[in-house]
Structures are given as C-alpha cells and as structure tokens.
Protein backbone atom coordinates (compact mmCIF):
# COMPACT_ATOMS: atom_id res chain seq x y z
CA UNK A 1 89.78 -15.19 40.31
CA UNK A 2 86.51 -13.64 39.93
CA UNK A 3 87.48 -10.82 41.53
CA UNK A 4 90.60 -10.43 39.38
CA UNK A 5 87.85 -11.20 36.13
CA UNK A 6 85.58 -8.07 37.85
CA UNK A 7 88.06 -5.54 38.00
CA UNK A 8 89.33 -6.29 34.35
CA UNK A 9 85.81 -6.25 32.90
CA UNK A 10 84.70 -2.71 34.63
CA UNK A 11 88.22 -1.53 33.49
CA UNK A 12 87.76 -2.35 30.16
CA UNK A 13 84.16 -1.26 30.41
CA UNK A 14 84.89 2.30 31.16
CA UNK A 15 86.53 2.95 27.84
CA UNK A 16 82.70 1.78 26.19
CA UNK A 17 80.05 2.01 29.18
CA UNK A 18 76.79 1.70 27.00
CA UNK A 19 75.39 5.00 28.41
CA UNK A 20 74.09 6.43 24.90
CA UNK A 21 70.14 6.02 25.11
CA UNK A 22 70.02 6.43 20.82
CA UNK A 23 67.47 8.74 20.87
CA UNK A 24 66.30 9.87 17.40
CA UNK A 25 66.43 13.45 16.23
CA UNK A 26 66.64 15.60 19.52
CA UNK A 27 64.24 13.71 21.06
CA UNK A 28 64.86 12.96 25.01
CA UNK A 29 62.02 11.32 27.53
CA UNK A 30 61.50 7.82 27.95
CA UNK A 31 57.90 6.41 28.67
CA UNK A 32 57.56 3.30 31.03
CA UNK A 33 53.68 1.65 29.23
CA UNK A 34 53.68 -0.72 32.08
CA UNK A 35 51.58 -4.24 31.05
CA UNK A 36 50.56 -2.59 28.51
CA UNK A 37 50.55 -5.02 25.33
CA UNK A 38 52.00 -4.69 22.51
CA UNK A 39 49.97 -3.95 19.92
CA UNK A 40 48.86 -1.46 22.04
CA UNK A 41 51.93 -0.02 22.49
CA UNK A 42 52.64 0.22 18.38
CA UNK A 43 49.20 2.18 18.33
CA UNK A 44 50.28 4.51 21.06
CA UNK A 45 53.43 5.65 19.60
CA UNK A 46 51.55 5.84 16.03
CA UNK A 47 48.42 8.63 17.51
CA UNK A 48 50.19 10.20 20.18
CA UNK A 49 53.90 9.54 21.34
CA UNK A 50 55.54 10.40 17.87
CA UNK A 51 53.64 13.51 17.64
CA UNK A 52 54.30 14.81 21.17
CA UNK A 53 58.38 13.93 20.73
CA UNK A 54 58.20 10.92 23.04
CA UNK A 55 61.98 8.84 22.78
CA UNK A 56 60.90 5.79 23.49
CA UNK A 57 59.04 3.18 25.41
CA UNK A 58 59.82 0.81 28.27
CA UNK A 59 58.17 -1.92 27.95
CA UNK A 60 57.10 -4.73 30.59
CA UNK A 61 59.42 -8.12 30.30
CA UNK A 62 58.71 -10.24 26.98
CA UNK A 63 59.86 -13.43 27.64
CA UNK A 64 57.56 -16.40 28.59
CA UNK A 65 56.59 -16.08 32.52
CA UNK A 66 54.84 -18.12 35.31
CA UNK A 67 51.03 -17.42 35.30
CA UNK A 68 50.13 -16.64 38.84
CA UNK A 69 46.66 -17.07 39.68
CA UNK A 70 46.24 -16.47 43.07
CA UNK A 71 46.70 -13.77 43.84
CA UNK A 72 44.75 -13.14 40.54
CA UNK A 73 47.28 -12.33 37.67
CA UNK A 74 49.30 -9.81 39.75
CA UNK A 75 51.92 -7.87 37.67
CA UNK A 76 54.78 -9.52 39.37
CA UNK A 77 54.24 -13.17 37.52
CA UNK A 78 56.09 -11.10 33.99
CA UNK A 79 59.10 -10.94 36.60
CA UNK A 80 58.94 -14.79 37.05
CA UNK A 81 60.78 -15.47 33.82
CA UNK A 82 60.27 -19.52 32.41
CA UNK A 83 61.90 -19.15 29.20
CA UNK A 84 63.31 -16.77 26.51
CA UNK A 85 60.48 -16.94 24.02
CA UNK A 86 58.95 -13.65 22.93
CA UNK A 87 55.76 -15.05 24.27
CA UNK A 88 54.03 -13.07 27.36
CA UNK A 89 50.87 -11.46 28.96
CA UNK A 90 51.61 -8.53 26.32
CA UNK A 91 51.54 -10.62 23.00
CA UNK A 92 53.25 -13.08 21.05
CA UNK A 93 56.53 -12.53 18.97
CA UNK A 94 54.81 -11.15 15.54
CA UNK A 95 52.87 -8.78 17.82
CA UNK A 96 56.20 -7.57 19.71
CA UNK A 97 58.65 -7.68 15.94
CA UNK A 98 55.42 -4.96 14.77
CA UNK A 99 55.53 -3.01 17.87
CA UNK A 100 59.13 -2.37 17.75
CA UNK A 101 59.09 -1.42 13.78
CA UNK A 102 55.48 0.81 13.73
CA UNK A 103 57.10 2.59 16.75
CA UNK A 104 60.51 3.17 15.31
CA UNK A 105 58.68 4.31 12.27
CA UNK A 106 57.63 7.42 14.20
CA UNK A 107 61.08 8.27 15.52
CA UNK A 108 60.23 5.81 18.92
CA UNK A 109 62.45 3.32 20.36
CA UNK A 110 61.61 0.17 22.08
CA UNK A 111 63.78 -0.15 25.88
CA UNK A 112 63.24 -3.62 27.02
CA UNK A 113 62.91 -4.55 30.50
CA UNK A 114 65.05 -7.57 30.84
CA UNK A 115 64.63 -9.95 33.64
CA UNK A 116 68.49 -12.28 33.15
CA UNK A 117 69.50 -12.50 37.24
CA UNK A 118 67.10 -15.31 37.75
CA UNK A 119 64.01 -17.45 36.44
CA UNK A 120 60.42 -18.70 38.25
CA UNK A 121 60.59 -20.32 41.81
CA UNK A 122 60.23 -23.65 40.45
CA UNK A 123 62.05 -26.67 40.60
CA UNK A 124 65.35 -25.77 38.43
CA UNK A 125 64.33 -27.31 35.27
CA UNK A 126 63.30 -25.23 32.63
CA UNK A 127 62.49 -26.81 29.52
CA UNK A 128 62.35 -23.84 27.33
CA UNK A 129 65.56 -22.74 27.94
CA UNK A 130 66.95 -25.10 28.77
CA UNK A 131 68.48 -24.83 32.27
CA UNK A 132 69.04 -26.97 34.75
CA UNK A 133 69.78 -27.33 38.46
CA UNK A 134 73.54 -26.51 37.77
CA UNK A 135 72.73 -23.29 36.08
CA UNK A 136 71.40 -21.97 39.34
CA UNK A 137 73.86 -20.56 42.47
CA UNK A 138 71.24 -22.55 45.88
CA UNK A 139 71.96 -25.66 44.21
CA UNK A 140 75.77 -25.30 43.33
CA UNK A 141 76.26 -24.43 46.89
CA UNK A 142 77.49 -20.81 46.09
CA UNK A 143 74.53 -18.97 48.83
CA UNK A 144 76.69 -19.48 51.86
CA UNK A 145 74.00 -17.72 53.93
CA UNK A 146 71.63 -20.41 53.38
CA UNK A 147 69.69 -18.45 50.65
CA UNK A 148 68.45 -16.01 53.37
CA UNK A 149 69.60 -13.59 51.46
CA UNK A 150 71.48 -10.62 53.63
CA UNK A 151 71.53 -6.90 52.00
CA UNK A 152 74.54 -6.23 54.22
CA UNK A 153 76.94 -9.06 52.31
CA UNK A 154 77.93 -8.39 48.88
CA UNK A 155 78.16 -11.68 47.83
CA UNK A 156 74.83 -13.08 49.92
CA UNK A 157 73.40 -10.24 47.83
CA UNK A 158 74.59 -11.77 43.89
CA UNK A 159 74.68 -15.41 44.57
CA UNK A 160 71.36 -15.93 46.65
CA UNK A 161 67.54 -15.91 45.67
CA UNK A 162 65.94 -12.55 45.32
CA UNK A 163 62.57 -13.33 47.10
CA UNK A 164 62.70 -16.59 46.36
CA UNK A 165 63.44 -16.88 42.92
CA UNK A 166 65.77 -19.34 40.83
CA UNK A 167 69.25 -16.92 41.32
CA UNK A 168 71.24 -18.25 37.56
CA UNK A 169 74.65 -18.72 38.25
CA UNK A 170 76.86 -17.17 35.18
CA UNK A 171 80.60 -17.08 34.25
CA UNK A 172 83.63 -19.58 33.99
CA UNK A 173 81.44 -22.02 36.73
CA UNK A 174 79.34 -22.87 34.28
CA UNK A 175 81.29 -22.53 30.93
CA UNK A 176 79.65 -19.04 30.11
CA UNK A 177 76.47 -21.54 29.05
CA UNK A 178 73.77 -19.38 30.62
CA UNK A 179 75.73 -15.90 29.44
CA UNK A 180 75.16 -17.42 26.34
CA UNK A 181 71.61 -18.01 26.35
CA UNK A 182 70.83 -14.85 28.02
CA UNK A 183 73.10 -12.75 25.40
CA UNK A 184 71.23 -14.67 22.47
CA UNK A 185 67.47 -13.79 23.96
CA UNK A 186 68.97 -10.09 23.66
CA UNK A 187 70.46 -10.23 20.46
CA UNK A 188 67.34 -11.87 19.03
CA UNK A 189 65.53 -8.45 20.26
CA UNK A 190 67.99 -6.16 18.81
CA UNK A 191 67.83 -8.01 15.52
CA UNK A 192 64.26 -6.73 15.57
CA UNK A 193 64.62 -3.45 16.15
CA UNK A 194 64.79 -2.81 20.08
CA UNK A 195 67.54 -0.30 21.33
CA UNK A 196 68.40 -0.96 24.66
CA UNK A 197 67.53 -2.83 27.89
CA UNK A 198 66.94 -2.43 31.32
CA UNK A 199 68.59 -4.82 33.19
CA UNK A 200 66.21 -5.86 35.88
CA UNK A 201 67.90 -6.73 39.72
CA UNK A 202 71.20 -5.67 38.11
CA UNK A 203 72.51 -5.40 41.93
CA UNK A 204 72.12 -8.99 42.11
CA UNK A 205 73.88 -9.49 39.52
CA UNK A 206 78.40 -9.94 39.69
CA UNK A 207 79.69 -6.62 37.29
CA UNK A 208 81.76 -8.91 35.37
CA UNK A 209 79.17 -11.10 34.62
CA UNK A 210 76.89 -8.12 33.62
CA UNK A 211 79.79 -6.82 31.34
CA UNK A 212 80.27 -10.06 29.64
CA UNK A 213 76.60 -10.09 29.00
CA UNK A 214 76.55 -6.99 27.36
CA UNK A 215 79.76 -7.21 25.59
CA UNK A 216 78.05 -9.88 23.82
CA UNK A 217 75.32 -7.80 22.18
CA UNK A 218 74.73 -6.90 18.41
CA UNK A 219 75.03 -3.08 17.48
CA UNK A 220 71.55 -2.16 17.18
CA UNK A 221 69.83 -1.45 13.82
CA UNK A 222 71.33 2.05 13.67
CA UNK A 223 74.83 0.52 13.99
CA UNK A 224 75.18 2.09 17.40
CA UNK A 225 75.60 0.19 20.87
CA UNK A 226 72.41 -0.55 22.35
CA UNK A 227 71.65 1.37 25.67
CA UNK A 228 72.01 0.15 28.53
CA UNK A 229 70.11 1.57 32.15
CA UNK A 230 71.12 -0.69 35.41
CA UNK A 231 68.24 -1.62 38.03
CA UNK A 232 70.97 -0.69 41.19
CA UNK A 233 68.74 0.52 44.31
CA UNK A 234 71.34 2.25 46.52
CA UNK A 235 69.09 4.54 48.37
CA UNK A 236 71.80 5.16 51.24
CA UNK A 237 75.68 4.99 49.41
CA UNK A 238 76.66 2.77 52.03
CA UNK A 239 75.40 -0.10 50.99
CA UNK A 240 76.90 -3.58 50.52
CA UNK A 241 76.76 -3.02 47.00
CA UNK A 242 76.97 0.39 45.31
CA UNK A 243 75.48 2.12 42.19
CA UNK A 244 78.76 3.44 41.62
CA UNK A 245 80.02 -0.38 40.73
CA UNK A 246 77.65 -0.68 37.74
CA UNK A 247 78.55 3.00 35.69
CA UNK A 248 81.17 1.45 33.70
CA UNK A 249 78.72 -0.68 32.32
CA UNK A 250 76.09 1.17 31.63
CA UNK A 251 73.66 4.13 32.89
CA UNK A 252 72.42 3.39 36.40
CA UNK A 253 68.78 3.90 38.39
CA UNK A 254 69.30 6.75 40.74
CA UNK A 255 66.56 5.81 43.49
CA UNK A 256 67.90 8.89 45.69
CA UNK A 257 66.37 10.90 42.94
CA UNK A 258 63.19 9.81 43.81
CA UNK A 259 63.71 10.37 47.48
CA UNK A 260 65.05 13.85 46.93
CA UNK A 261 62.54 15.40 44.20
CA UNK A 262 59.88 14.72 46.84
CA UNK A 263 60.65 18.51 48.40
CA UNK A 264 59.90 19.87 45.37
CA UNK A 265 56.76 18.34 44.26
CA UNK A 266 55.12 18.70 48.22
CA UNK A 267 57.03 22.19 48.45
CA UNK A 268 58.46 20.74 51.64
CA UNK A 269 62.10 21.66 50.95
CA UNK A 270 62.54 25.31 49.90
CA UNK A 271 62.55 25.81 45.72
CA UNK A 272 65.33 27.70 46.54
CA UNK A 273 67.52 24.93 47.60
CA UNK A 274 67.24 23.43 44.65
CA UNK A 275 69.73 25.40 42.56
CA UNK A 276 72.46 23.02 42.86
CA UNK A 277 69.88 19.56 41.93
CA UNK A 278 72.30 16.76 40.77
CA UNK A 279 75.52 15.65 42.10
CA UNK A 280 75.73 18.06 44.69
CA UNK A 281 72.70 16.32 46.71
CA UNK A 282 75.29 12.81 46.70
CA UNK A 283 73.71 11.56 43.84
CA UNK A 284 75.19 9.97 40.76
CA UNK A 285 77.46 11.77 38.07
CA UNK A 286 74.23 13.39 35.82
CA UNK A 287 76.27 11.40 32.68
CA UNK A 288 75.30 8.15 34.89
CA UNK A 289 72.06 8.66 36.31
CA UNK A 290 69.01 7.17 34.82
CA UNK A 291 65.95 9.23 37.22
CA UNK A 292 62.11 9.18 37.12
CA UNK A 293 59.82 10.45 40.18
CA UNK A 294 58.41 6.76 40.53
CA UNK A 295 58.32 3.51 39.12
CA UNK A 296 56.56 0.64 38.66
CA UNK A 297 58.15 -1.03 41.99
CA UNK A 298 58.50 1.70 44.39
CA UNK A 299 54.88 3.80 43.70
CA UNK A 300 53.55 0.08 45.33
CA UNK A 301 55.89 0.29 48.32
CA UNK A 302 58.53 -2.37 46.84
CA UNK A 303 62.20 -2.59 45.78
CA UNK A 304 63.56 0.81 46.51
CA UNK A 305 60.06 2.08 47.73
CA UNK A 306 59.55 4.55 50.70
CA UNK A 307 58.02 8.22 50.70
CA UNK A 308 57.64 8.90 47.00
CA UNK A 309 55.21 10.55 44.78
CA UNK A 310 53.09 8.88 42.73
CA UNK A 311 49.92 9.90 40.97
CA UNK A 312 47.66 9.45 43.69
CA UNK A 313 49.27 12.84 44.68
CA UNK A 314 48.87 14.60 41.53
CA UNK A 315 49.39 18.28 42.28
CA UNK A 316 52.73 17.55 43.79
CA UNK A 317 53.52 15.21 41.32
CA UNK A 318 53.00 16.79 38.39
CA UNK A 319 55.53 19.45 39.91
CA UNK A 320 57.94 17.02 40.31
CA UNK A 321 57.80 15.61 36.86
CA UNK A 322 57.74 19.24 35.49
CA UNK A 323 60.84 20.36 37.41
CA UNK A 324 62.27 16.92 36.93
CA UNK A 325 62.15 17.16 32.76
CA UNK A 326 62.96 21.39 32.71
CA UNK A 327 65.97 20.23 34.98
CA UNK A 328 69.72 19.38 33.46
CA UNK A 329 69.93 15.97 35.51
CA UNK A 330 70.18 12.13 33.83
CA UNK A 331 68.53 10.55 31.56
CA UNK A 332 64.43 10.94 32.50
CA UNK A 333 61.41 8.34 32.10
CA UNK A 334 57.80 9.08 32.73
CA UNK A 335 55.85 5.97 34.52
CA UNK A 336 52.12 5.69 33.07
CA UNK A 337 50.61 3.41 35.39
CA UNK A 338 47.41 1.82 35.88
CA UNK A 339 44.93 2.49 38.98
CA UNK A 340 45.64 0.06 41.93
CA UNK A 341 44.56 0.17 45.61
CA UNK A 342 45.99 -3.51 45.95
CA UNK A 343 49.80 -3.54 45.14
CA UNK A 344 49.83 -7.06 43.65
CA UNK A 345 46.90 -5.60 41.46
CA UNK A 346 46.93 -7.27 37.81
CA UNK A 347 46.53 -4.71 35.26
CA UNK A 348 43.01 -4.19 34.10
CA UNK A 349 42.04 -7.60 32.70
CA UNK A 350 39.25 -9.90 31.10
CA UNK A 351 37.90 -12.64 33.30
CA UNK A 352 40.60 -15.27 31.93
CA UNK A 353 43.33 -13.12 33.05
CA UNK A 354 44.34 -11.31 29.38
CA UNK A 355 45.06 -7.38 29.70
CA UNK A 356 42.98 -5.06 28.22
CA UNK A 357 43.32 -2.34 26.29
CA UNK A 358 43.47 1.54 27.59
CA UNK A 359 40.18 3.09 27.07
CA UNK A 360 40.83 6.80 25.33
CA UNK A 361 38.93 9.27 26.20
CA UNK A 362 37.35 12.48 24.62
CA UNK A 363 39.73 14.83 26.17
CA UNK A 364 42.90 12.81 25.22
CA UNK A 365 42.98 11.02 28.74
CA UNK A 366 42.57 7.47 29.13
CA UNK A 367 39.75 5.46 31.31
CA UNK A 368 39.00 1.42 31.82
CA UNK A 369 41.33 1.17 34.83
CA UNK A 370 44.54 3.15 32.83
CA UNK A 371 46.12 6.20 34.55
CA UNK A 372 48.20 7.06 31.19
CA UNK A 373 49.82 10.22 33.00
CA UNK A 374 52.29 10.20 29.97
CA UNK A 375 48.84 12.11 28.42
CA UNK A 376 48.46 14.44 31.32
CA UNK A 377 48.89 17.69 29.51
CA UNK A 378 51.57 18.98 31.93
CA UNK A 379 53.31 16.28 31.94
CA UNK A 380 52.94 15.36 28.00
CA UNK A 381 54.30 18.85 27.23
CA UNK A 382 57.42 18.95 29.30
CA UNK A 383 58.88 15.76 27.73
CA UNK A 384 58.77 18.29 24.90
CA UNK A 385 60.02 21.31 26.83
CA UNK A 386 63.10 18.63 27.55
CA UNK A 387 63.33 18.37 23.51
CA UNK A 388 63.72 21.71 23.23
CA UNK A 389 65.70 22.43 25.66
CA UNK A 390 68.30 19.99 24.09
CA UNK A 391 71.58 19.94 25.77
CA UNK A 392 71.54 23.57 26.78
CA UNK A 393 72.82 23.94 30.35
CA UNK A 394 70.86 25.78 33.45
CA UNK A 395 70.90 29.45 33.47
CA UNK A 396 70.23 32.24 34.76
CA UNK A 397 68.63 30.83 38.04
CA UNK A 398 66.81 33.06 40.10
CA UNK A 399 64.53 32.64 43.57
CA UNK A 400 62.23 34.98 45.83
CA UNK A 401 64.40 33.91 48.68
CA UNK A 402 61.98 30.95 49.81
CA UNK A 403 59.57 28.75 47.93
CA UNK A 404 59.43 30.19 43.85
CA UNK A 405 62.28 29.45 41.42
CA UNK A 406 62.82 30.32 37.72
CA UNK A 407 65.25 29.22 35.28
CA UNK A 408 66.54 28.90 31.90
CA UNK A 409 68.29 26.42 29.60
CA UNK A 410 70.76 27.99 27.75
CA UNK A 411 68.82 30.29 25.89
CA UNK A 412 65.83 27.81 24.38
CA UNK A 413 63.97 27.21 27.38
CA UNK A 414 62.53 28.58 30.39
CA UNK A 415 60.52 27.74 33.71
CA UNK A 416 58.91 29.07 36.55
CA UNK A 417 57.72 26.94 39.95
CA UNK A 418 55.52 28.53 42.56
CA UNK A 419 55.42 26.65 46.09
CA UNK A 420 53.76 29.55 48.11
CA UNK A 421 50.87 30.05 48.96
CA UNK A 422 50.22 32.90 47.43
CA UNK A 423 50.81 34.52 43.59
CA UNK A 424 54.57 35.15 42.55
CA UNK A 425 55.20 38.06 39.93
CA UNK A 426 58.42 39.43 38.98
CA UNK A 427 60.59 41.07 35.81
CA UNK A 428 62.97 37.74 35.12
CA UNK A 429 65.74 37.66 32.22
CA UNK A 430 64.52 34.52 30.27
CA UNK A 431 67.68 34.89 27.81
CA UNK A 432 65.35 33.72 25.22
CA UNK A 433 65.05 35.64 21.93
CA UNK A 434 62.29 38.13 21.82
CA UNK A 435 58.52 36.91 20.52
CA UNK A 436 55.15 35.71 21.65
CA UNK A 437 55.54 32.17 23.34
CA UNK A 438 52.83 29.71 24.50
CA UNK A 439 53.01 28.70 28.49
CA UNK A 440 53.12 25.11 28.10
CA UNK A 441 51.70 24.32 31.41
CA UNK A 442 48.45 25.78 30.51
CA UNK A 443 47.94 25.35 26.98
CA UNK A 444 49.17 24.38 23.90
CA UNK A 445 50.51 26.38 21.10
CA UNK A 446 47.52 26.52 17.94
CA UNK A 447 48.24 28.15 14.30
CA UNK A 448 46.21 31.27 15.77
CA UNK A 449 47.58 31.90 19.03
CA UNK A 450 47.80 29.33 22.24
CA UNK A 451 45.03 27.35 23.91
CA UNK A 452 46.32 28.66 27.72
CA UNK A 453 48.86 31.60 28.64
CA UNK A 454 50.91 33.64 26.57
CA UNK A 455 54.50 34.85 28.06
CA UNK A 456 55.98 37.89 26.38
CA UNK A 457 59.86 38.37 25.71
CA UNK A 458 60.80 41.46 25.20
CA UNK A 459 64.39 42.69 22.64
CA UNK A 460 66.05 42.70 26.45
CA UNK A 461 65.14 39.09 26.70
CA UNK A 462 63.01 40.05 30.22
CA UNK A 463 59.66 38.97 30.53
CA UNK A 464 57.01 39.77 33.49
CA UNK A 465 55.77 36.40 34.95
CA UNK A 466 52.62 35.85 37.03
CA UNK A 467 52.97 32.25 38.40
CA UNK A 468 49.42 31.64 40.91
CA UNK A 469 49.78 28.89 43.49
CA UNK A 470 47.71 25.59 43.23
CA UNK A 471 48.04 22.99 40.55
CA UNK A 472 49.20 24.72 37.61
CA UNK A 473 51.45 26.64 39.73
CA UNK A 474 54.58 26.82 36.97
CA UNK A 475 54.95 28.44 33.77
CA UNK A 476 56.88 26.71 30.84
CA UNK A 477 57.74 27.97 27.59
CA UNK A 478 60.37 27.34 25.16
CA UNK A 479 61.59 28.32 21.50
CA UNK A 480 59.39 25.25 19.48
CA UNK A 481 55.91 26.94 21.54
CA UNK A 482 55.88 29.98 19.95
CA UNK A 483 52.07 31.83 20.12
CA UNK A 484 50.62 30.54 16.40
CA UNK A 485 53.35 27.88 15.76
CA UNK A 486 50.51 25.33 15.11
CA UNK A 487 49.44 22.23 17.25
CA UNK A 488 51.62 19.05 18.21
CA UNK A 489 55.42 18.93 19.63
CA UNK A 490 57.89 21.23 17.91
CA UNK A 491 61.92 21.76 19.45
C-alpha cells in the first residue's frame, strides 16, 4: 500500500514539483547566515544583501531545540528539534516575524531550514508538540534492522534513527496526525512571510510522505507555491536511495556538485574540461539541482562530507564560487560560515551559551569569530554577475587548450579563469555590446570610473584580456558594471 500511495504522490507531483525559488526582480543567489540570529539577519539584508542583489537567506532551524552543553553549545543541538515553537538559539517568534518582513522589504526572502524527519534523542514524549511514543517508527516496530540504521536498505534508511534521533513515523499509520503538525509549523511560517524550506534529512524521509507534507502548504504571501530544495546526499547514483526519487517534489541538493567543482577551484582538472559542467558530469537535470561549493555539514567532514573546499582554502575557493555563480547550472547558495577548528564548534557565543553578533569591520569584512564570505568582494560581486547574467545561456566558450577558460552568457555577461601558472592574454569575442565595463573581480564599478580593472569591448564585441595567475586569477564583467555606472549591485 505505501508503495502504491508513493508512486501516486510523485506522479501527481510531477505535474507541480515546487522547484520555483520566488526570487524577486531578477535576483538569483541564495545566502546560507548559518546561527546567525535573527535580528541579525533583518540588519544584514537591510545594509548589505539588498544592495548587492542577494535572493535570499537560509536560515538555521527555528523551532525550539535540545540545549546541548557538553560538548559546549555545538551547532548540531538546532538539529535536535523539541517542539514547533518559533523559539531557538537565533531569537524568539517577534524577532523571526521582523526578520522575515525587514528582509522582504529589500527584495530578500527568508528559506527556512526545516528539521520534520525526526525530533531530540529523548524519551518519545514531547510536550510541546505533542508527540508521543506512537508517533515515532523504533517504537512502532517499523526499524526491522534494529535501528542500526543500514545506508544500503531503502527502508532501514526512512524508518530508522538518523544518529540516534527520534525517526517520526508519518502517513495512514498514524492517521496523518504528525503530517499535520508538521504541515501547520510550516504554514504558520509562510503566513509570516517565509518562501520556501529546506527540508532537512529529506532522504530519510518516504516521497509520499514528503509530498503530502508539502501538498499541505499555504501559497506564500506572493500567491505563489513556496520553494522547495530537498536535503538528498547521493554522492555515488547507486545508492539505496536516489536524488532522482525526490525531483518531483521539489529541487534537490546535488552533493556531486561539490565533489566535482573541486578541479576547478585547485586547478586539478583541466579548465578546459569543464565546457560541458552540468548533466553531462552524471549530475542532476540543471532544472533540479540545488548546488553550493560547501555547506554547513560537509565543510566539517559530516553528512555528504569528503574532499571539498571550504574557506580555509580561499584561493581555490573563491574560484570555485566564481565559476560556480558565472556558470548556467541549478539553483546556487553561498555558505557564510563562522571560524571553527573543532567541528562540533558552537558559533561564537557569550559565556551562557547565547550567539553573538558578527563584528563588521572597516573594510566591509566581518571579525569576532564570523567568516561572512558572502562579503568577500569576489564572491559578493558574482552573486551579482549571476543577476545579470539572468537566464542567458553559455556562449561562446573558448580555452588555451589546458588550464584558462572564458565564456559568455548570452550576450550580458562574461568571464575569464586562469589555472596556469603563468599570465593568459588573448583577443576573445565577449558578444557583449561595445563600452567601458568594470572587472568585477577586482573592483567595483564607481560614478567616475571602477575601483579595480577596466575591460574594453570594442563595436566587434572582441576585447583583449590579461588574466595573471594567483588569487584574483579571473576577470568578470557584465552589462549592470559598466566603468562610471555608480556603486552597489546593478543587472
């Protein structure tokens, strides 16, 4: 029967997958402000994401969690879920309803990270809720492996405890009750603004009880569906259970992305290989793929981790990112992180365990313990090279025969990667109209001229490029960076 219930659900779910992200006004890059709290957040997007053309935020898990206090406040406790208040390590619910309201304000949405496959290792009562031991799969005997849970067993994999945690048990077994109180903690988000979720251990989770889930929610304030972007780690395709089984739903984490933008950042795998990016490498359909170099689980070795880049490696990574947002592939969020040597590391904190603020700096860059790399300058700017670029296609691809690439998009938006060792020149058709642009890796544009580079088009649309190796080794420029088009984020 469930099986028979699966099949109709993704069936139905392919005529309406929630793969729409809602974006407003052209605007295209997500930005994951992990632990950071929320009237922190509504700040950020005020000063500095609105005005650099920023989409949205993810945002850590809102709902009341287990406080974990040894090891001291580690980041994992917001992913031991006790109830579905809007009560958390990031603020309380007046402090989230703001967030979400200042931020849309500015033309920034609010993507929630939603932890529904399971609640707190505790003793299957949950007041706040409420559940109780029959909400939960251990107890109602539906782990046959004896909740050691086995990655090579589809159902071991949705019906026992992930690390130990309470595994809820949704559907016709239990009268749809838990569906029901998971689809109203989402619907009370959306009535406040937020536009989408990411659904945290999706893979853990049955399809058909992921579609009922999300069949259930409101249209979000813009009358719209609210996105949806699948937590799925299928690094090999042959796993027990595949990415591929969540894309009716939904948009879907492609964790081979991270795996395979690695060459690019390290200059490990020829730039010139990288003409074909996307679905040729066996990833996911680009219309399905939600990507991002790292994330807050796999830069600290965990779900999904293994030889990534983070930004402890920030020459290559930067790279990455850059090539990542000029290319034509998924939906793409930017991780800002915070420093850690420990991977349980609590974000930086007071002595009772609250998170503190980001410290900005002078230059734009944050300090106290924050990494921020969504205000790295290289990075910042390419979110709005990926603006501009809009829905334009690749073009007009073009390599030395080994390590340097260039490309355009469509005819609003070009970029140049050096991996050599040594400085690249060449004559390159841009197919962008003819003017005075600002290189975007180097600078910014100003109302008299640009802060770094300037890149020359000429009537044939050719320009001469001079791309030196090291960290700034690209050149970006596109049709909202013109020389003297005046500060801030412009597609």
């Amino acid at each position: 029967m469930r099986l028979i219930c699966c099949l109709l659900a993704v069936t139905v779910a392919f005529a309406s997958a929630q793969t729409v992200p809602n974006f407003k006004n052209g605007r295209k890059v997500i930005v994951h402000l992990f632990e950071w709290k929320w009237t922190d957040i509504a700040a950020e997007c005020e000063r500095y994401l609105g005005m650099y053309g920023f989409a949205g935020v993810q945002i850590s898990p809102p709902s009341e969690h287990n406080e974990v206090w040894s090891p001291w406040r580690p980041w994992y406790e917001r992913y031991q879920p006790i109830g579905y208040g809007l009560n958390s390590r990031s603020g309380n619910e007046a402090e989230f309803a703001d967030m979400v309201r200042r931020c849309r304000d500015v033309d920034v949405l609010i993507y929630v990270d939603a932890v529904i496959n399971h609640m707190a290792a505790f003793d299957y009562y949950f007041p706040l809720v409420p559940y109780h031991s029959t909400d939960f799969n251990v107890p109602s005997g539906n782990c046959k492996t004896g909740n050691d849970m086995n990655y090579g067993n589809a159902e071991s994999v949705r019906n026992c405890d992930l690390v130990g945690l309470n595994d809820l048990r949704f559907g016709a077994q239990c009268d749809y009750y838990t569906n029901d109180k998971v689809i109203e903690y989402l619907n009370k988000m959306i009535d406040y603004g937020v536009a989408g979720f990411r659904i945290d251990a999706a893979k853990h989770m049955w399809p058909g009880d992921l579609w009922d889930i999300v069949g259930g929610l409101k249209n979000t304030w813009d009358g719209s569906r609210p996105y949806v972007f699948q937590e799925v780690i299928d690094r090999s395709g042959s796993e027990a259970v595949s990415c591929h089984e969540y894309t009716g739903i939904g948009d879907v984490t492609e964790f081979k992305y991270c795996d395979k933008i690695v060459g690019i950042g390290r200059g490990n795998n020829l730039a010139k290989y990288f003409s074909n990016f996307g679905e040729a490498w066996g990833m996911m359909n680009t219309d399905s793929a939600f990507v991002f170099v790292d994330n807050h689980d796999n830069q600290r070795s965990h779900g999904g981790g293994g030889d990534i880049l983070t930004y402890k490696e920030s020459t290559p990574y930067k790279k990455a990112l850059a090539f990542g947002m000029a290319w034509d592939y998924g939906t793409f969020r930017i991780m800002s992180s915070f420093e850690f040597s420990d991977p349980d590391s609590s974000p930086p904190a007071n002595s009772d365990g609250s998170t503190q603020s980001p410290y900005i700096n002078a230059d734009s860059t944050c300090g106290g313990g924050w990494v921020c790399e969504h205000r790295w300058r290289q990075i910042r700017n390419m979110a709005c090279f990926r603006n501009a670029a809009g829905w334009e296609p690749v073009l007009n691809f073009v390599d030395n025969g080994n390590n340097a690439i260039g490309f355009s998009r469509g005819n609003r938006a070009y970029f140049a990667l050096n991996n050599e060792g040594y400085t690249v020149t060449g004559d390159v058709y841009t197919g962008l109209p003819a003017g005075e642009y600002c290189d975007v890796i180097s600078g910014d544009p100003t109302n008299s001229g640009c802060t770094g580079r300037t890149v020359t088009v000429k009537s044939d649309g050719r320009a001469w490029l001079s791309v030196d190796p090291g960290e700034d080794s690209m050149v970006a420029f596109h049709i909202g960076a013109m020389a003297g088009s005046g500060s801030g984020c412009r597609w």
